[in-house]
PDB file of N, CA and C in Angstrom:
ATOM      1  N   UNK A   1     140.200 257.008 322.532  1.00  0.00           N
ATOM      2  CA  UNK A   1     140.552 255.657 322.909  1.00  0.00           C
ATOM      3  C   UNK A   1     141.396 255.687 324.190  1.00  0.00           C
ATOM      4  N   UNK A   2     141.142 254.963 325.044  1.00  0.00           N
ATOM      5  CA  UNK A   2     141.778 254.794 326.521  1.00  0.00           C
ATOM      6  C   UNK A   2     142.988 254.396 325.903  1.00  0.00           C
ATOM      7  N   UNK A   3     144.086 254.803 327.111  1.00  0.00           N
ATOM      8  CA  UNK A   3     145.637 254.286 326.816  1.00  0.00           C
ATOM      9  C   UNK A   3     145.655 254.036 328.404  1.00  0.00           C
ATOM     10  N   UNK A   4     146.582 252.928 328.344  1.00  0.00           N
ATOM     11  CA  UNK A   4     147.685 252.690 329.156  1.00  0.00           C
ATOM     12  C   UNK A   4     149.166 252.875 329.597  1.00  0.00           C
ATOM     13  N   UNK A   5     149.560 253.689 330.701  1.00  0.00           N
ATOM     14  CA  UNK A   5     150.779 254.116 330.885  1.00  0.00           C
ATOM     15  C   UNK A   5     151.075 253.783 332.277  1.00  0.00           C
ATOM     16  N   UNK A   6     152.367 252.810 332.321  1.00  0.00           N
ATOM     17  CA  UNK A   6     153.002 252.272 333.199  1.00  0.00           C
ATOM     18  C   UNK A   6     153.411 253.438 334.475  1.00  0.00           C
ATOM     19  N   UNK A   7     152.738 252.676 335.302  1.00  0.00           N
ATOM     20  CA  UNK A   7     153.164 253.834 336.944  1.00  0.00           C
ATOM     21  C   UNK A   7     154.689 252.756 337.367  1.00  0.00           C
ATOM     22  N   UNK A   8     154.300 251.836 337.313  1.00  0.00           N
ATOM     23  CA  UNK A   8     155.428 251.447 338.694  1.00  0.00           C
ATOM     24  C   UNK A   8     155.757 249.888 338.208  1.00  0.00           C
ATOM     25  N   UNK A   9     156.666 249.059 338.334  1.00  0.00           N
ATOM     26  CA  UNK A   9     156.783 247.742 338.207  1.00  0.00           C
ATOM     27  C   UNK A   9     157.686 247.254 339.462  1.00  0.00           C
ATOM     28  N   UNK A  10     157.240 246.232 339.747  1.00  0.00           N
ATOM     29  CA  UNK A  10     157.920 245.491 341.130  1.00  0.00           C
ATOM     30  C   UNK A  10     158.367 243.905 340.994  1.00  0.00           C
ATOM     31  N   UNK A  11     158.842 243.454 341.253  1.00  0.00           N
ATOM     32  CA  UNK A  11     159.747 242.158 341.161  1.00  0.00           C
ATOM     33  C   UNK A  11     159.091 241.514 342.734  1.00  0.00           C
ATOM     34  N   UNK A  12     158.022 240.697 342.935  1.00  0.00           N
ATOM     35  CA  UNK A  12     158.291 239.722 343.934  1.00  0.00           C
ATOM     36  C   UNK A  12     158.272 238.239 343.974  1.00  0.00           C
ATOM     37  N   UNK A  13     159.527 237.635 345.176  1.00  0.00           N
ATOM     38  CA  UNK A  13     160.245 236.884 345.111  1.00  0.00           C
ATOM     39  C   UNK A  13     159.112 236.268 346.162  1.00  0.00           C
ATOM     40  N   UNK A  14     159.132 235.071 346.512  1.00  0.00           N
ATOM     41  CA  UNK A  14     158.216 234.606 347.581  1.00  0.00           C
ATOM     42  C   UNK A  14     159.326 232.786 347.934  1.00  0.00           C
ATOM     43  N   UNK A  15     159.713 232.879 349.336  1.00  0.00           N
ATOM     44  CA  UNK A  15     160.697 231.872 349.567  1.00  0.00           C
ATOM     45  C   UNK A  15     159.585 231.291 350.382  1.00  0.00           C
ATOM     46  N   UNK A  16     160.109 229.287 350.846  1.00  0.00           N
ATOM     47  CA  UNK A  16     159.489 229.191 351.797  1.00  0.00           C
ATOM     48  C   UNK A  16     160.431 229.288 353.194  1.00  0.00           C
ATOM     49  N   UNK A  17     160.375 229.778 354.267  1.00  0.00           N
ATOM     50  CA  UNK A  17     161.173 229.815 355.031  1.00  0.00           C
ATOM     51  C   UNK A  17     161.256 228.951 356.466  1.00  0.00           C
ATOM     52  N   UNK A  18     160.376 227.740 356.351  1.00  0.00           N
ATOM     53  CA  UNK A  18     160.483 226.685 356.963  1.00  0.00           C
ATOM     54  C   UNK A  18     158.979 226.309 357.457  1.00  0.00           C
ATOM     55  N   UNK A  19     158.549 225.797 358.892  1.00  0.00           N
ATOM     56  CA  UNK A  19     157.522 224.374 358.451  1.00  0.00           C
ATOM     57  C   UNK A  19     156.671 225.826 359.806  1.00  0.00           C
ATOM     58  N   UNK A  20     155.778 225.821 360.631  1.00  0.00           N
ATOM     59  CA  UNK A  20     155.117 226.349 361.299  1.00  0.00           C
ATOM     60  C   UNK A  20     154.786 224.601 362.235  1.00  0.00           C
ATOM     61  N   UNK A  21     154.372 224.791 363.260  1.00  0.00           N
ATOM     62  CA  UNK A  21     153.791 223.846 364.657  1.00  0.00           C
ATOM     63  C   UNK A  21     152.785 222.526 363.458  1.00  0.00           C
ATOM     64  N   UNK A  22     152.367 222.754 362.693  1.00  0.00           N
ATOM     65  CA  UNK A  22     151.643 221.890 362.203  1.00  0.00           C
ATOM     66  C   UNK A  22     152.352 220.875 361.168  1.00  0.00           C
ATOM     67  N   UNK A  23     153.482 221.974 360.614  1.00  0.00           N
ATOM     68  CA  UNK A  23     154.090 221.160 359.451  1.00  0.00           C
ATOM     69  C   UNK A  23     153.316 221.618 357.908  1.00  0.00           C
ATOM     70  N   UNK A  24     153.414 222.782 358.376  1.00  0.00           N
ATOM     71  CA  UNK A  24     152.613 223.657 357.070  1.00  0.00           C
ATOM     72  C   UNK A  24     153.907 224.845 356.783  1.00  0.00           C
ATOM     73  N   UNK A  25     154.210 224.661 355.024  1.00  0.00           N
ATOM     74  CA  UNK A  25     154.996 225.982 354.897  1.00  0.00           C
ATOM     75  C   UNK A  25     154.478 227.086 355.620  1.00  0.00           C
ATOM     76  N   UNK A  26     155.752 228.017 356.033  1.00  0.00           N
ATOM     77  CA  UNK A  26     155.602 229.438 356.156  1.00  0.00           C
ATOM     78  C   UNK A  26     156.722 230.489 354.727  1.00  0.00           C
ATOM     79  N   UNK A  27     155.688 231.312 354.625  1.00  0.00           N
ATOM     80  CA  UNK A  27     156.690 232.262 353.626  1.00  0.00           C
ATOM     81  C   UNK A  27     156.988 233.377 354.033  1.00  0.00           C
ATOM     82  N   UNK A  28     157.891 233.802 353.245  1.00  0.00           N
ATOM     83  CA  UNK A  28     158.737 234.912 353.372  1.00  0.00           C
ATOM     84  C   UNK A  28     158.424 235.637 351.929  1.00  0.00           C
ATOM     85  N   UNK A  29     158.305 236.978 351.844  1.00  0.00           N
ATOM     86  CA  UNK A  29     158.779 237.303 350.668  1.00  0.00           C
ATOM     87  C   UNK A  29     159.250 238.594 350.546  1.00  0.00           C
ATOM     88  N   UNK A  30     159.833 238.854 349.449  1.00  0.00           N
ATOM     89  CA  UNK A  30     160.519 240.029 348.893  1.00  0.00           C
ATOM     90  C   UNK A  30     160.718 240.918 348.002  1.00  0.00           C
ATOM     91  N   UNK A  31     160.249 241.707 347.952  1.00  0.00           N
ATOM     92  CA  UNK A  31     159.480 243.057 346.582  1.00  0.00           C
ATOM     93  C   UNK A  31     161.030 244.264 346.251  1.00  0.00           C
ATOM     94  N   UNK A  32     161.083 244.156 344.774  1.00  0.00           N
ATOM     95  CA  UNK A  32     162.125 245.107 344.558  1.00  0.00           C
ATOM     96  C   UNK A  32     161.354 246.067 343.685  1.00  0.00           C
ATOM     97  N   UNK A  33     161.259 247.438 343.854  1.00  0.00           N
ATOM     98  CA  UNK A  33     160.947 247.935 343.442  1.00  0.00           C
ATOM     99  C   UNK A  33     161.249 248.949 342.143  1.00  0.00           C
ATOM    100  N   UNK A  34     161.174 249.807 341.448  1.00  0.00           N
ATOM    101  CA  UNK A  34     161.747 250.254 339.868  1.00  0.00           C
ATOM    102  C   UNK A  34     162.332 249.399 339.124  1.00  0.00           C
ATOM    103  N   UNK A  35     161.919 248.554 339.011  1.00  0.00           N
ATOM    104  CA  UNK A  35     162.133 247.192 337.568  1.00  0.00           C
ATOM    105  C   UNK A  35     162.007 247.805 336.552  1.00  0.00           C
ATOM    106  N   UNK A  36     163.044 248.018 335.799  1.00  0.00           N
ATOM    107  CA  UNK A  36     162.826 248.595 334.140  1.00  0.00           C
ATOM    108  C   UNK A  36     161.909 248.064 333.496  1.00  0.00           C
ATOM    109  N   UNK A  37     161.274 248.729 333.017  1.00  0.00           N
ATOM    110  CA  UNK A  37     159.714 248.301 332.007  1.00  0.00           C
ATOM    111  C   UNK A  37     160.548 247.556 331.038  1.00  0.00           C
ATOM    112  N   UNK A  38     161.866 247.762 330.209  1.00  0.00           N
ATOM    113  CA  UNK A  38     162.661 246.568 329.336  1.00  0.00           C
ATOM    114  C   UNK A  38     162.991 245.755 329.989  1.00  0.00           C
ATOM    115  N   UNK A  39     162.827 245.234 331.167  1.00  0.00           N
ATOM    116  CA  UNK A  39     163.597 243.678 331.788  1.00  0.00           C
ATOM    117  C   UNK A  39     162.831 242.593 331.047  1.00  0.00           C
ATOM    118  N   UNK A  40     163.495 241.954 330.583  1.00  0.00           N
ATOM    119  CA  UNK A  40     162.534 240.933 330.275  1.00  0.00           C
ATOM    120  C   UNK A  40     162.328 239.811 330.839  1.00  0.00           C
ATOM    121  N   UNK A  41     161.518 239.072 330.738  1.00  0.00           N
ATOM    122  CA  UNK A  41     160.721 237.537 332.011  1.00  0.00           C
ATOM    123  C   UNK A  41     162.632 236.991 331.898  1.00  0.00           C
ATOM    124  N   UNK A  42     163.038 236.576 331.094  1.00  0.00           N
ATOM    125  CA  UNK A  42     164.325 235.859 331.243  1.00  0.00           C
ATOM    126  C   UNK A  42     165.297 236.427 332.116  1.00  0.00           C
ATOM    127  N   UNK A  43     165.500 237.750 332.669  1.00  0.00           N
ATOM    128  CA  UNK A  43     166.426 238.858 333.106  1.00  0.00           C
ATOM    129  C   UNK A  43     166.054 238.876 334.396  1.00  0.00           C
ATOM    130  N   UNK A  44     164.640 239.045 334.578  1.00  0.00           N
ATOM    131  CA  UNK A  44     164.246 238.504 335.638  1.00  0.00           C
ATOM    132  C   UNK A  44     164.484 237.206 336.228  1.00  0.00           C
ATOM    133  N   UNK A  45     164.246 236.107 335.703  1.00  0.00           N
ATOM    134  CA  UNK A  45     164.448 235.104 335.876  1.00  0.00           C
ATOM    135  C   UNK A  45     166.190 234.556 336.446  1.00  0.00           C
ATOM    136  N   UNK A  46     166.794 235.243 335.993  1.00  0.00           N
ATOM    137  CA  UNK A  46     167.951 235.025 336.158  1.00  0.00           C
ATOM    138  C   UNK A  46     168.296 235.493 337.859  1.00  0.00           C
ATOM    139  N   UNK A  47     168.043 236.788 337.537  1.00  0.00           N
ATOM    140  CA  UNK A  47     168.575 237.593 338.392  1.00  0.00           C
ATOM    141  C   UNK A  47     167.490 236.934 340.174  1.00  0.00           C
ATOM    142  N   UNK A  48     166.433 236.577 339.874  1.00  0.00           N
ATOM    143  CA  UNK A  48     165.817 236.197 340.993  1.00  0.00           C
ATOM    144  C   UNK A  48     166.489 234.553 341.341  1.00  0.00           C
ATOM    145  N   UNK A  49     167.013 233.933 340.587  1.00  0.00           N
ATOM    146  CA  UNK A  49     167.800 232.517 340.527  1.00  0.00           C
ATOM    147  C   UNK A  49     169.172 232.869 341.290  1.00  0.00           C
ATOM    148  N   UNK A  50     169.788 233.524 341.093  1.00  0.00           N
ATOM    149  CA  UNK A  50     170.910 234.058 341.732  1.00  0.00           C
ATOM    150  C   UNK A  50     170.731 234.373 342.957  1.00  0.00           C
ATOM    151  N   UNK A  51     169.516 235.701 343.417  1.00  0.00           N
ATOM    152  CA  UNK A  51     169.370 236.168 344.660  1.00  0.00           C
ATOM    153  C   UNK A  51     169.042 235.091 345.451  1.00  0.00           C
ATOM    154  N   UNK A  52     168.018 233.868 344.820  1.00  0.00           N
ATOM    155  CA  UNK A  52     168.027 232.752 345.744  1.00  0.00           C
ATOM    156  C   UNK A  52     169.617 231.864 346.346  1.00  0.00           C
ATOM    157  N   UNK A  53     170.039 231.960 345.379  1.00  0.00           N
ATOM    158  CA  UNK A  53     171.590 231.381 345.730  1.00  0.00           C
ATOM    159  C   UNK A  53     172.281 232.287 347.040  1.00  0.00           C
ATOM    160  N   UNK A  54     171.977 233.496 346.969  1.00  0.00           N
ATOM    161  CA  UNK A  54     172.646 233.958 347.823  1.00  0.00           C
ATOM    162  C   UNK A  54     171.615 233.743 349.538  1.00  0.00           C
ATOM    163  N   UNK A  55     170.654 233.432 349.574  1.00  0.00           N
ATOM    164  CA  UNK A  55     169.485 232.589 350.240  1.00  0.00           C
ATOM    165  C   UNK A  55     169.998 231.778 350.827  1.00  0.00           C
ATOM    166  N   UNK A  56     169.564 231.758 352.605  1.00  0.00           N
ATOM    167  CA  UNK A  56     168.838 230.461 353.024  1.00  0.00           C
ATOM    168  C   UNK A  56     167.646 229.731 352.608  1.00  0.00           C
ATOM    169  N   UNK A  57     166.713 230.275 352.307  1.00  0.00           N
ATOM    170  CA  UNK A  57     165.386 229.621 351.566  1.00  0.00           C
ATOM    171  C   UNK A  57     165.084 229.170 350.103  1.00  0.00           C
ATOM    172  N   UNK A  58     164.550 228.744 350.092  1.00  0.00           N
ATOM    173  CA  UNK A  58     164.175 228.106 348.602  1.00  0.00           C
ATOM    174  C   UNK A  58     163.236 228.701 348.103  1.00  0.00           C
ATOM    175  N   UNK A  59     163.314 229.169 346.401  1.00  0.00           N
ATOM    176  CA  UNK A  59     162.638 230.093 345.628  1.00  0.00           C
ATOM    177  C   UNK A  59     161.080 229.347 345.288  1.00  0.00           C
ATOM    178  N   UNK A  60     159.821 229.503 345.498  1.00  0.00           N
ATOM    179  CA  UNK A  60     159.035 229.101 345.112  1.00  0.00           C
ATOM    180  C   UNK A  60     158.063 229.608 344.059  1.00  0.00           C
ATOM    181  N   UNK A  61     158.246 231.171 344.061  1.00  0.00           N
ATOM    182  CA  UNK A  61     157.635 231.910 343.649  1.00  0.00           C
ATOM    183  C   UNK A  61     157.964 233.312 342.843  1.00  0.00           C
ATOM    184  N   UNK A  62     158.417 233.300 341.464  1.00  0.00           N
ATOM    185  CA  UNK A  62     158.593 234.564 341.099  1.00  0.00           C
ATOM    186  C   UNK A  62     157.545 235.136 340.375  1.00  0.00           C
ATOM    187  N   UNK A  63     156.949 236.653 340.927  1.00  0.00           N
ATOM    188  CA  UNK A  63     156.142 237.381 339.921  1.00  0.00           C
ATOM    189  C   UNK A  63     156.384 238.850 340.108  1.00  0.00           C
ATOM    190  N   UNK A  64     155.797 239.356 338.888  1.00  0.00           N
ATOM    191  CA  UNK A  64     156.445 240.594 338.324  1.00  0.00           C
ATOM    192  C   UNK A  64     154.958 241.020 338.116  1.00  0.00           C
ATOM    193  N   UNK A  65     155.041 242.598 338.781  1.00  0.00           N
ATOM    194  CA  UNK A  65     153.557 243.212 338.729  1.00  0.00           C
ATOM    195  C   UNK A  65     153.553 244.818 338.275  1.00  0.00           C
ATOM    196  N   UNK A  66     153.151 244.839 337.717  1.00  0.00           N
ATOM    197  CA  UNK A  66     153.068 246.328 336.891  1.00  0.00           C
ATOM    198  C   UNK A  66     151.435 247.051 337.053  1.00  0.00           C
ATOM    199  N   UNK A  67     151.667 247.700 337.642  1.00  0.00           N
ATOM    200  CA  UNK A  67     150.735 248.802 337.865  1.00  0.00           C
ATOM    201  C   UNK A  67     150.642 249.999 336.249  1.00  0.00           C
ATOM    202  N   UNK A  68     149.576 250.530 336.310  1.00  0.00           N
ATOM    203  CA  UNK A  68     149.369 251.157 334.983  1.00  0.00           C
ATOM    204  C   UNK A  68     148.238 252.174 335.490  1.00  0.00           C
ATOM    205  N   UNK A  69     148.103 253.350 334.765  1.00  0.00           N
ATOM    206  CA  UNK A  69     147.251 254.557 334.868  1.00  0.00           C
ATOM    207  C   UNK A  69     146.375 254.691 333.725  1.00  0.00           C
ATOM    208  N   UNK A  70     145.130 253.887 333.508  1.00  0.00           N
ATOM    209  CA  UNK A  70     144.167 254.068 332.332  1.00  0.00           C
ATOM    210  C   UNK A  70     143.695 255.488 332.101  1.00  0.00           C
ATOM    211  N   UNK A  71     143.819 256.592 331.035  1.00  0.00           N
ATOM    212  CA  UNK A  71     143.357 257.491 331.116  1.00  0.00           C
ATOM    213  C   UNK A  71     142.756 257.804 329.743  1.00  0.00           C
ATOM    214  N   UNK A  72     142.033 258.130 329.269  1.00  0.00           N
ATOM    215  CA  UNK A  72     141.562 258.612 328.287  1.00  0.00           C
ATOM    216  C   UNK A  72     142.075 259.463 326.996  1.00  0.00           C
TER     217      UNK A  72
END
């Protein structure tokens, strides 16, 4: 039976960081990398709510991406 085992997890943040010539968002974003496989969505959540505080931009976007090694 195939298993799954976690390579890597990353935290990205995605701000908008103001308008472009047309008046269309532009973004910014920001990837943290070795996220404990125990963080949980709420821990995250927090902690990316805060880093926006410490922000000029406004948070639009949090996602959390985990990479994995299917092997047999």
């Amino acid at each position: 039976m195939a298993q799954a085992i976690l390579l890597d997890s990353k935290l990205r943040l995605t701000f908008v960081a103001g308008l472009n010539d047309k008046g269309e968002p532009m973004f910014k974003v920001k990837t943290f990398g070795n996220i404990k496989s125990e963080a949980s969505s709420e821990q995250l959540y927090q902690f990316s709510t805060a880093f926006e505080n410490l922000c000029a931009d406004q948070l639009v976007s949090i996602q959390r991406n985990d990479s994995f090694n299917i092997i047999n």
